[in-house]
PDB file of N, CA and C in Angstrom:
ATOM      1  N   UNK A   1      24.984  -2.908  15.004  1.00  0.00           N
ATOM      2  CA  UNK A   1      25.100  -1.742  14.128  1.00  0.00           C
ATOM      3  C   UNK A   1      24.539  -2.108  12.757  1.00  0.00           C
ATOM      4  N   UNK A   2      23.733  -1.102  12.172  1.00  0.00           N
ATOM      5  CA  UNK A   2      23.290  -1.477  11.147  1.00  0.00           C
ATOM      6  C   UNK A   2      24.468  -1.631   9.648  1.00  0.00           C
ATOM      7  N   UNK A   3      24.131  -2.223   8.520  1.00  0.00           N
ATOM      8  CA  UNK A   3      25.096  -2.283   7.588  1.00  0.00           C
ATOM      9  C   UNK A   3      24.927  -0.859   6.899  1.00  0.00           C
ATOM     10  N   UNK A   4      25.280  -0.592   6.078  1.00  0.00           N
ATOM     11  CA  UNK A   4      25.158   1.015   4.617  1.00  0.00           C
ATOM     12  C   UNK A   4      24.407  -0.064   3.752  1.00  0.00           C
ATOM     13  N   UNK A   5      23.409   0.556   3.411  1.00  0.00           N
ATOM     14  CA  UNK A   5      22.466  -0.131   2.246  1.00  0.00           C
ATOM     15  C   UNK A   5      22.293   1.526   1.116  1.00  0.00           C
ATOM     16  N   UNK A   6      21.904   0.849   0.050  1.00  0.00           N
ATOM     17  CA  UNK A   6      22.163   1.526  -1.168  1.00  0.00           C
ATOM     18  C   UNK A   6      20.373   2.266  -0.999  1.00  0.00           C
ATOM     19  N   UNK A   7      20.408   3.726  -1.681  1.00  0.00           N
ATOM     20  CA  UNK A   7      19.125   4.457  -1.079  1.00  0.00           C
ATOM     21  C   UNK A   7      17.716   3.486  -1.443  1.00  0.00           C
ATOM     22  N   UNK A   8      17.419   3.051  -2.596  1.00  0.00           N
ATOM     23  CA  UNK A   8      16.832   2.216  -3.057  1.00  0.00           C
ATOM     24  C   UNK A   8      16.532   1.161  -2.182  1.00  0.00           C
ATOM     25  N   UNK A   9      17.178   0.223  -1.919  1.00  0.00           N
ATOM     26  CA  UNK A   9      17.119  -0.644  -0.802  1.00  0.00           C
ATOM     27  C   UNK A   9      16.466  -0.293   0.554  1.00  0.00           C
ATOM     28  N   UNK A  10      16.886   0.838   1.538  1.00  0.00           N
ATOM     29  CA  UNK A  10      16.687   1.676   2.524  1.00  0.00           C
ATOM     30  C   UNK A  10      15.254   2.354   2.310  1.00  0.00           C
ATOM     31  N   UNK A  11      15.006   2.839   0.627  1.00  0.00           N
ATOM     32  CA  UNK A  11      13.215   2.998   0.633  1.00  0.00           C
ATOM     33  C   UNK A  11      12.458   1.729   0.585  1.00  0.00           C
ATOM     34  N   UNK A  12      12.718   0.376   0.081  1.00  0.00           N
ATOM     35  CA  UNK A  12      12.285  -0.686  -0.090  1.00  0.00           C
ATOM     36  C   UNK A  12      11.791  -0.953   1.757  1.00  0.00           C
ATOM     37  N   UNK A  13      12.836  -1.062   2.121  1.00  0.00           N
ATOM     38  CA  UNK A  13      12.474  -1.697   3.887  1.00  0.00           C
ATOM     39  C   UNK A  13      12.032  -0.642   4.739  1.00  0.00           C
ATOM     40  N   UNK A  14      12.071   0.649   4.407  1.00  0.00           N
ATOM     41  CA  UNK A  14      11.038   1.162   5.210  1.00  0.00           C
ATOM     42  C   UNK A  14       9.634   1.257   5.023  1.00  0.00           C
ATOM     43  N   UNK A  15       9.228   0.774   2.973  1.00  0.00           N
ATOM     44  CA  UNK A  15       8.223   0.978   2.838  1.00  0.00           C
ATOM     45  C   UNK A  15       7.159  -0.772   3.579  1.00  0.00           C
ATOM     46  N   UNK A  16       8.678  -1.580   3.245  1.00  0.00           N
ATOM     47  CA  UNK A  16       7.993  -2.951   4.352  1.00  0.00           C
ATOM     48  C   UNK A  16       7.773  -2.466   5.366  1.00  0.00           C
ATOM     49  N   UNK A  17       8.153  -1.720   5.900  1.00  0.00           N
ATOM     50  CA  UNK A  17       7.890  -1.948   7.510  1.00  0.00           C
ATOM     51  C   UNK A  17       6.847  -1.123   7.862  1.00  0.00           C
ATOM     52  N   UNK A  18       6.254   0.033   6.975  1.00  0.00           N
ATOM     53  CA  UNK A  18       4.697   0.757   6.908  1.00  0.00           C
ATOM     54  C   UNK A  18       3.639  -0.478   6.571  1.00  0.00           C
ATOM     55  N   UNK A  19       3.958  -1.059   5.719  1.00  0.00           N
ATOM     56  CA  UNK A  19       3.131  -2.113   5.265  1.00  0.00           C
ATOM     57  C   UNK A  19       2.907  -2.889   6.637  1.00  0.00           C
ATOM     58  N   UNK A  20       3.968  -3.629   7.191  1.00  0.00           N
ATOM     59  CA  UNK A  20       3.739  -4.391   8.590  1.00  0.00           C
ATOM     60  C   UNK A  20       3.029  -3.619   9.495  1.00  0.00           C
ATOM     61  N   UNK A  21       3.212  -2.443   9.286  1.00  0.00           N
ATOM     62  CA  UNK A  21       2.247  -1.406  10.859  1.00  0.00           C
ATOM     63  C   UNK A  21       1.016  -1.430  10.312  1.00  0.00           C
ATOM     64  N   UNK A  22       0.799  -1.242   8.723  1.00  0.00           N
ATOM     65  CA  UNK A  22      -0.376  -1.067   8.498  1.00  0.00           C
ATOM     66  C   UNK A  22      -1.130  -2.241   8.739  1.00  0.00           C
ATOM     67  N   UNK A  23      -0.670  -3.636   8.628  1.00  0.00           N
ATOM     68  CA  UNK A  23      -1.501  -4.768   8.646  1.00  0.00           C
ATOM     69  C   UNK A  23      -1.712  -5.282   9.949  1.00  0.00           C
ATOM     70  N   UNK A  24      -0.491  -5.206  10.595  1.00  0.00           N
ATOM     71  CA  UNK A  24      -0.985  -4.868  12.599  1.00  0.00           C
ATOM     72  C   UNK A  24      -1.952  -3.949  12.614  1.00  0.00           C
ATOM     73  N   UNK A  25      -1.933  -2.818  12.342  1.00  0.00           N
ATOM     74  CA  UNK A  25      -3.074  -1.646  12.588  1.00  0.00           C
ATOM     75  C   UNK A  25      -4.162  -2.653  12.271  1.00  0.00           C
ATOM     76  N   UNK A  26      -4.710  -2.885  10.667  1.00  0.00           N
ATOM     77  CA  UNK A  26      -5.837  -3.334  10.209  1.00  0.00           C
ATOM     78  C   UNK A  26      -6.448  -4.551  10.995  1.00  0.00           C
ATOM     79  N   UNK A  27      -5.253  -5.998  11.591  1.00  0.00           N
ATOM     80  CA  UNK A  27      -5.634  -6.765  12.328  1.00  0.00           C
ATOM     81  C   UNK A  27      -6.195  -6.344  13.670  1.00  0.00           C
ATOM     82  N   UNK A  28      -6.096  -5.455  14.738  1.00  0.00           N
ATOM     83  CA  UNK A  28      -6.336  -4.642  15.781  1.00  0.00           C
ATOM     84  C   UNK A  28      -7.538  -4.697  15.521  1.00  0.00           C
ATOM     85  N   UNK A  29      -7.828  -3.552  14.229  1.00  0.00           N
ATOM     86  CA  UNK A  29      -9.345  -2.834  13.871  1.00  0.00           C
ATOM     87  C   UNK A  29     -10.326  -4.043  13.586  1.00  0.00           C
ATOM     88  N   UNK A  30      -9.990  -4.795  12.882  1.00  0.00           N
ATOM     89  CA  UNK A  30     -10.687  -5.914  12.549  1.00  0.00           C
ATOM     90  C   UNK A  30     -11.001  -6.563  14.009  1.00  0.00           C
ATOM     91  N   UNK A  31     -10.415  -7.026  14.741  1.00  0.00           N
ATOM     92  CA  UNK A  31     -10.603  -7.569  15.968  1.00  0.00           C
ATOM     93  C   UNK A  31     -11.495  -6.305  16.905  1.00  0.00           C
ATOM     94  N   UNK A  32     -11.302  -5.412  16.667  1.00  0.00           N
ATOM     95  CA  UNK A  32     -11.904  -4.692  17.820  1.00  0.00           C
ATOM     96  C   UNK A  32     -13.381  -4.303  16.880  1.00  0.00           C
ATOM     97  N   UNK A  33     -13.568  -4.838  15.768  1.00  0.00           N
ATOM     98  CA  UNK A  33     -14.948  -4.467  14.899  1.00  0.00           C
ATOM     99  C   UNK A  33     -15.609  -5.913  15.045  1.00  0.00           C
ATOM    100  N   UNK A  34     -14.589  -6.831  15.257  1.00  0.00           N
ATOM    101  CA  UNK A  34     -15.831  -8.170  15.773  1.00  0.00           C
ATOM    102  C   UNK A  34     -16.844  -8.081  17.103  1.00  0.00           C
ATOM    103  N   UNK A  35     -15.964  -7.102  18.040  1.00  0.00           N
ATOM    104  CA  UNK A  35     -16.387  -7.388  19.049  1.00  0.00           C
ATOM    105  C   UNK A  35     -17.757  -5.917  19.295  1.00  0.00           C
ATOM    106  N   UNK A  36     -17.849  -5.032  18.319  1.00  0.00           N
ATOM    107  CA  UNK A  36     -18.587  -3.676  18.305  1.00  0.00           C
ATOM    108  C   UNK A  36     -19.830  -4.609  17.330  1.00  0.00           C
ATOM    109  N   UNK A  37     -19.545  -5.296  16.751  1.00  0.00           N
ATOM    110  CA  UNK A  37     -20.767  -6.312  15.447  1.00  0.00           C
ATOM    111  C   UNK A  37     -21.818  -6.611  16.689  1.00  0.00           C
ATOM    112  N   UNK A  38     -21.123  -6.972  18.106  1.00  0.00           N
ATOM    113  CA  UNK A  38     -21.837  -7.950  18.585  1.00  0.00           C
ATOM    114  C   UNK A  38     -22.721  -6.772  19.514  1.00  0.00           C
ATOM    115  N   UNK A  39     -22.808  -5.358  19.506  1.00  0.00           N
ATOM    116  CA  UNK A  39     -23.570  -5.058  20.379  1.00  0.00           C
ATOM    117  C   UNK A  39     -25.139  -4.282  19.461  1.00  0.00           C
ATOM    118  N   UNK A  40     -25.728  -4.300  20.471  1.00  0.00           N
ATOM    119  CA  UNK A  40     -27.317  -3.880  20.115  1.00  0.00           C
ATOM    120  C   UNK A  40     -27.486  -2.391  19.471  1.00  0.00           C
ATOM    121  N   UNK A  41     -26.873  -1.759  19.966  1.00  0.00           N
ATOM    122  CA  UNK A  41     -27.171  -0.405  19.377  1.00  0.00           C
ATOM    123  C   UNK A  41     -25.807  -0.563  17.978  1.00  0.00           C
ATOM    124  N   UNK A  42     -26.115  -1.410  17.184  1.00  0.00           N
ATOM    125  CA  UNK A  42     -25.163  -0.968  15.588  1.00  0.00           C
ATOM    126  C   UNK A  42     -25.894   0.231  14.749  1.00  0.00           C
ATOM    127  N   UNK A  43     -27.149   0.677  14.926  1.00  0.00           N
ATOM    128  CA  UNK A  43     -27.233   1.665  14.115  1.00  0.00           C
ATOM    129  C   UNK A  43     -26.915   3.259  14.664  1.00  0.00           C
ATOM    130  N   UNK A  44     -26.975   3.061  16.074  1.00  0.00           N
ATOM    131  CA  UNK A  44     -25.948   4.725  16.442  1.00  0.00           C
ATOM    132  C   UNK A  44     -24.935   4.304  16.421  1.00  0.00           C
ATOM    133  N   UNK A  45     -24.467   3.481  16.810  1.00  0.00           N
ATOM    134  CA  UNK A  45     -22.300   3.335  16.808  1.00  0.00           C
ATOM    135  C   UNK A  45     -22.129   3.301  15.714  1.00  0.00           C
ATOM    136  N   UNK A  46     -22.881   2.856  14.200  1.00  0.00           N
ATOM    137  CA  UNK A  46     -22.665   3.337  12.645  1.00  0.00           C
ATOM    138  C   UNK A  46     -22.640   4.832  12.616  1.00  0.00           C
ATOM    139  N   UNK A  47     -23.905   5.863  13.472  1.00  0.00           N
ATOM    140  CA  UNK A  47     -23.773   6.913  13.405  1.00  0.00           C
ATOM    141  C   UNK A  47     -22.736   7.728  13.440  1.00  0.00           C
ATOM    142  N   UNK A  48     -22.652   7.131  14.757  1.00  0.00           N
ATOM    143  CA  UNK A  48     -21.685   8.083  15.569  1.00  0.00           C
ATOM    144  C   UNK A  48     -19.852   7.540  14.629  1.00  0.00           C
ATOM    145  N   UNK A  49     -19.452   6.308  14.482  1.00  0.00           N
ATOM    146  CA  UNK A  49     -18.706   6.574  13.891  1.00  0.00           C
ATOM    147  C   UNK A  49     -18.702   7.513  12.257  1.00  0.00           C
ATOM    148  N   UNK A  50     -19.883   7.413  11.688  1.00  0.00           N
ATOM    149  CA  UNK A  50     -19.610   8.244  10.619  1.00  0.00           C
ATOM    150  C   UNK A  50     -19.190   9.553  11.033  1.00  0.00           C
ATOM    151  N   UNK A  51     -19.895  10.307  11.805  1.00  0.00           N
ATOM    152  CA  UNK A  51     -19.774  11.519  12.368  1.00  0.00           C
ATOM    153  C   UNK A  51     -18.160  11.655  12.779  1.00  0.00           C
ATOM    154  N   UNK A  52     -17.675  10.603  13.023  1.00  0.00           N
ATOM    155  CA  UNK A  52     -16.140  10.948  14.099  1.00  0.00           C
ATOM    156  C   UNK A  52     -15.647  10.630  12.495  1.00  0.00           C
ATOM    157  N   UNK A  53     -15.372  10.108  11.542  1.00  0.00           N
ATOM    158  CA  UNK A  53     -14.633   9.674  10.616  1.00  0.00           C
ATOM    159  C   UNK A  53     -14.734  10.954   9.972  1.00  0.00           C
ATOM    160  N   UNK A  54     -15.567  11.641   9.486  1.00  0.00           N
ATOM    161  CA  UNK A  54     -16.167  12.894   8.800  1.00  0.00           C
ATOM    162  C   UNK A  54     -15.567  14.072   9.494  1.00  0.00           C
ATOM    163  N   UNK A  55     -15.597  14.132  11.173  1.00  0.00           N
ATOM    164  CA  UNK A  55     -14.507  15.294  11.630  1.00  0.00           C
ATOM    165  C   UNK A  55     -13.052  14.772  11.366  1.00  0.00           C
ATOM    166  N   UNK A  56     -12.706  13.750  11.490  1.00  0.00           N
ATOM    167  CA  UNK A  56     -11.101  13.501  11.292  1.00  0.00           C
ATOM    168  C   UNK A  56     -10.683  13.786   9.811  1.00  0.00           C
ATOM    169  N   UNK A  57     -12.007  13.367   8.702  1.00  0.00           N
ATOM    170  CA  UNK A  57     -11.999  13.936   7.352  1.00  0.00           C
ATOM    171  C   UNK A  57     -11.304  15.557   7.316  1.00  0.00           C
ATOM    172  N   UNK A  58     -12.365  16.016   8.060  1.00  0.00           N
ATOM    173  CA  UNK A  58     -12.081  17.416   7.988  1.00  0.00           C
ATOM    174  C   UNK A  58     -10.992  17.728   8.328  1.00  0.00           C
ATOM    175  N   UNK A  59     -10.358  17.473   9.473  1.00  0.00           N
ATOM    176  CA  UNK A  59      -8.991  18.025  10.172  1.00  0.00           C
ATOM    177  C   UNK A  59      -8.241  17.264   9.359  1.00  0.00           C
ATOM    178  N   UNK A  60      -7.810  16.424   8.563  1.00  0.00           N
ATOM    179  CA  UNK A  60      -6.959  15.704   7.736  1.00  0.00           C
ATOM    180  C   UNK A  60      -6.752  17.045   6.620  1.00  0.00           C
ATOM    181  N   UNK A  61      -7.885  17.009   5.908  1.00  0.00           N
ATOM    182  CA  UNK A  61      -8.118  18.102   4.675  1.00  0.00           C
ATOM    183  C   UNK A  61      -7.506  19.455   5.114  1.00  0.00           C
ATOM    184  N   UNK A  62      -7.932  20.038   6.230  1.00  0.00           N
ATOM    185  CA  UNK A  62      -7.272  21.349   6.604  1.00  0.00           C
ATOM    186  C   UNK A  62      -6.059  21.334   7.100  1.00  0.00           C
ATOM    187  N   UNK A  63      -5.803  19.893   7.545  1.00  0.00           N
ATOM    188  CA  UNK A  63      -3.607  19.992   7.954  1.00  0.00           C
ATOM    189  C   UNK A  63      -3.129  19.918   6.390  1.00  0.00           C
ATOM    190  N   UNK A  64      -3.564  18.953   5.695  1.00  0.00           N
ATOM    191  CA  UNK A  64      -2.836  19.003   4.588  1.00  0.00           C
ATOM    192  C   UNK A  64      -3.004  19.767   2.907  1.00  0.00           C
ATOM    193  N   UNK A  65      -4.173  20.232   3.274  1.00  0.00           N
ATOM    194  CA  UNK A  65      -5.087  20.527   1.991  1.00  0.00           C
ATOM    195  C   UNK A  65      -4.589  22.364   1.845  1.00  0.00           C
ATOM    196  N   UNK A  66      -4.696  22.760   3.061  1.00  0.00           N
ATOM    197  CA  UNK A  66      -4.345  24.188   2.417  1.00  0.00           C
ATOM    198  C   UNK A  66      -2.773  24.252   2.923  1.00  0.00           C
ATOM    199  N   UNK A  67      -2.401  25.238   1.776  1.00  0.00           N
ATOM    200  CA  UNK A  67      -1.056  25.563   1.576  1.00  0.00           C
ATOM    201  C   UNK A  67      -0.806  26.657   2.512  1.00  0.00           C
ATOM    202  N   UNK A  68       0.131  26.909   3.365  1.00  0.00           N
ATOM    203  CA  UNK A  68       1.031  27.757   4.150  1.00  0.00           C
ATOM    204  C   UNK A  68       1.390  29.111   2.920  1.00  0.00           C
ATOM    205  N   UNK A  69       1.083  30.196   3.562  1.00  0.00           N
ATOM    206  CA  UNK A  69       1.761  31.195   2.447  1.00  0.00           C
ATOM    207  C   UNK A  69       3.017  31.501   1.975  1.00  0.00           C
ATOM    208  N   UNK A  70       3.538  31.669   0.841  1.00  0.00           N
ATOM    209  CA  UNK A  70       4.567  31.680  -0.163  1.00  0.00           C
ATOM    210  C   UNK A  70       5.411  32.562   1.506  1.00  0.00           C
ATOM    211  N   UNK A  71       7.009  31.923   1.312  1.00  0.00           N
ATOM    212  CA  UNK A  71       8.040  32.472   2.181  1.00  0.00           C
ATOM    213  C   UNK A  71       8.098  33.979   1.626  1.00  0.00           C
ATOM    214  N   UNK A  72       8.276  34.402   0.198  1.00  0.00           N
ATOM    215  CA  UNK A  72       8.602  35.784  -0.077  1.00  0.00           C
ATOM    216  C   UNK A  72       7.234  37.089   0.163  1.00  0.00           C
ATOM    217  N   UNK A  73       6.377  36.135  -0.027  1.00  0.00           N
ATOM    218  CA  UNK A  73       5.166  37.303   0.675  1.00  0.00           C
ATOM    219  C   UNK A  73       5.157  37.459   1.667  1.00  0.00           C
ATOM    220  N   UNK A  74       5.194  36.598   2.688  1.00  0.00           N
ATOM    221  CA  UNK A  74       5.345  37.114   4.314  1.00  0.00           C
ATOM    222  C   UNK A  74       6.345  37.914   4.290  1.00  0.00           C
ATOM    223  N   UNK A  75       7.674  37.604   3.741  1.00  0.00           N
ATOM    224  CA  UNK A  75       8.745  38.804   4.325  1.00  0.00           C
ATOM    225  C   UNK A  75       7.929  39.954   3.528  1.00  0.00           C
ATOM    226  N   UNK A  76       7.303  40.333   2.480  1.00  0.00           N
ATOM    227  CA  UNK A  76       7.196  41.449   1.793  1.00  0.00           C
ATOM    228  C   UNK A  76       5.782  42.442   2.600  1.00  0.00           C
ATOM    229  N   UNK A  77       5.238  41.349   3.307  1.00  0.00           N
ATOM    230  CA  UNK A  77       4.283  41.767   4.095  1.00  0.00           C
ATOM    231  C   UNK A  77       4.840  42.200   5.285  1.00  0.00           C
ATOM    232  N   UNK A  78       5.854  41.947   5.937  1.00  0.00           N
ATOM    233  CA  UNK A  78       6.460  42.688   6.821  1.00  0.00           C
ATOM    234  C   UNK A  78       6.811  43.799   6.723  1.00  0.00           C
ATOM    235  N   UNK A  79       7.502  43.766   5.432  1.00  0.00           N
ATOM    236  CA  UNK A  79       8.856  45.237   5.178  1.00  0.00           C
ATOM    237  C   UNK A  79       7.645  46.261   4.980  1.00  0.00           C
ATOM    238  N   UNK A  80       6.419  46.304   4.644  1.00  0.00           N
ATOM    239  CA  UNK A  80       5.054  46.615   4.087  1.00  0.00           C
ATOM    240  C   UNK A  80       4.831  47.303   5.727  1.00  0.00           C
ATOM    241  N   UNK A  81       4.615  46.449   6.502  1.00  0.00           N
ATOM    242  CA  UNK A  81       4.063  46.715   7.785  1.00  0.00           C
ATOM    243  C   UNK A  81       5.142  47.501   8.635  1.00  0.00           C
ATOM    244  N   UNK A  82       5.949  47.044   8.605  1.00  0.00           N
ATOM    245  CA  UNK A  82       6.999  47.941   9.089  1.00  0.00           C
ATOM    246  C   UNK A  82       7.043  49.570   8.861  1.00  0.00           C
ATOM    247  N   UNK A  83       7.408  49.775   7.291  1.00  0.00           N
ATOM    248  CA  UNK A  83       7.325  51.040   6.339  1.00  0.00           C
ATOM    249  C   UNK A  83       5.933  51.875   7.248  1.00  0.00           C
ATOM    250  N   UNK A  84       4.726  51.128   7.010  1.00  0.00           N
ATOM    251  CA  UNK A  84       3.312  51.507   7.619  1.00  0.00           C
ATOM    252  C   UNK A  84       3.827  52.151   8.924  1.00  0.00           C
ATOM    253  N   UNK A  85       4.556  51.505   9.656  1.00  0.00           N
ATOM    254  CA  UNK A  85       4.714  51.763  11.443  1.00  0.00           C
ATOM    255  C   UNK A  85       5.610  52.899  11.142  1.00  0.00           C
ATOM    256  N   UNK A  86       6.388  53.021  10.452  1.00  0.00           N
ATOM    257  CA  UNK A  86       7.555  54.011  10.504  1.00  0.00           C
ATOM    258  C   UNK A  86       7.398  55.407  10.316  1.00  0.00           C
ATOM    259  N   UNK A  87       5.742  55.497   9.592  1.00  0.00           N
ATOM    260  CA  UNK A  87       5.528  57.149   8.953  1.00  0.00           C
ATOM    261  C   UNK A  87       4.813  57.559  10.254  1.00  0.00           C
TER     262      UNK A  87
END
C-alpha cells in the first residue's frame, strides 16, 4: 500500500516518472535510428518521415489548438433552435 505523501511531493514523482518514460522512449528511438542510418534509401525515409511528422503536427494542433465552444452558447443555441421548431 502506498504511504499519503504531501501534494508537492506526489507532483515531484510523477513528474520523475514522465521523465523515466521519456528517456526509455528517447533510448528506443535512438536505437531504432541507428539501425534506419544504416539503410540506402536515407533520403526518402528523411522524406517520408518529414511528411508523417508534419501530419502528426497537424492532428496535434487541431486536438489541442482549437477551443471547444463556450458551454453557455451551446445551451443558448439550443433554446434558439428549439423556439425556431416551436413556431
Amino acid at each position: 500500500m502506498a504511504r499519503e505523501s504531501r501534494p508537492e511531493e506526489q507532483a515531484m514523482l510523477v513528474a520523475a516518472g514522465l521523465v523515466d518514460v521519456a528517456v526509455e522512449a528517447l533510448g528506443a528511438a535512438v536505437g531504432g535510428l541507428r539501425g534506419l542510418l544504416g539503410r540506402a534509401d536515407k533520403r526518402d525515409l528523411a522524406t517520408d518521415v518529414q511528411h508523417d511528422l508534419a501530419a502528426r503536427g497537424r492532428l496535434a494542433l487541431d486536438r489541442y489548438a482549437t477551443l471547444p465552444p463556450a458551454h453557455l452558447e451551446l445551451l443558448a443555441q439550443q433554446v434558439k433552435d428549439r423556439r425556431a421548431g416551436d413556431r
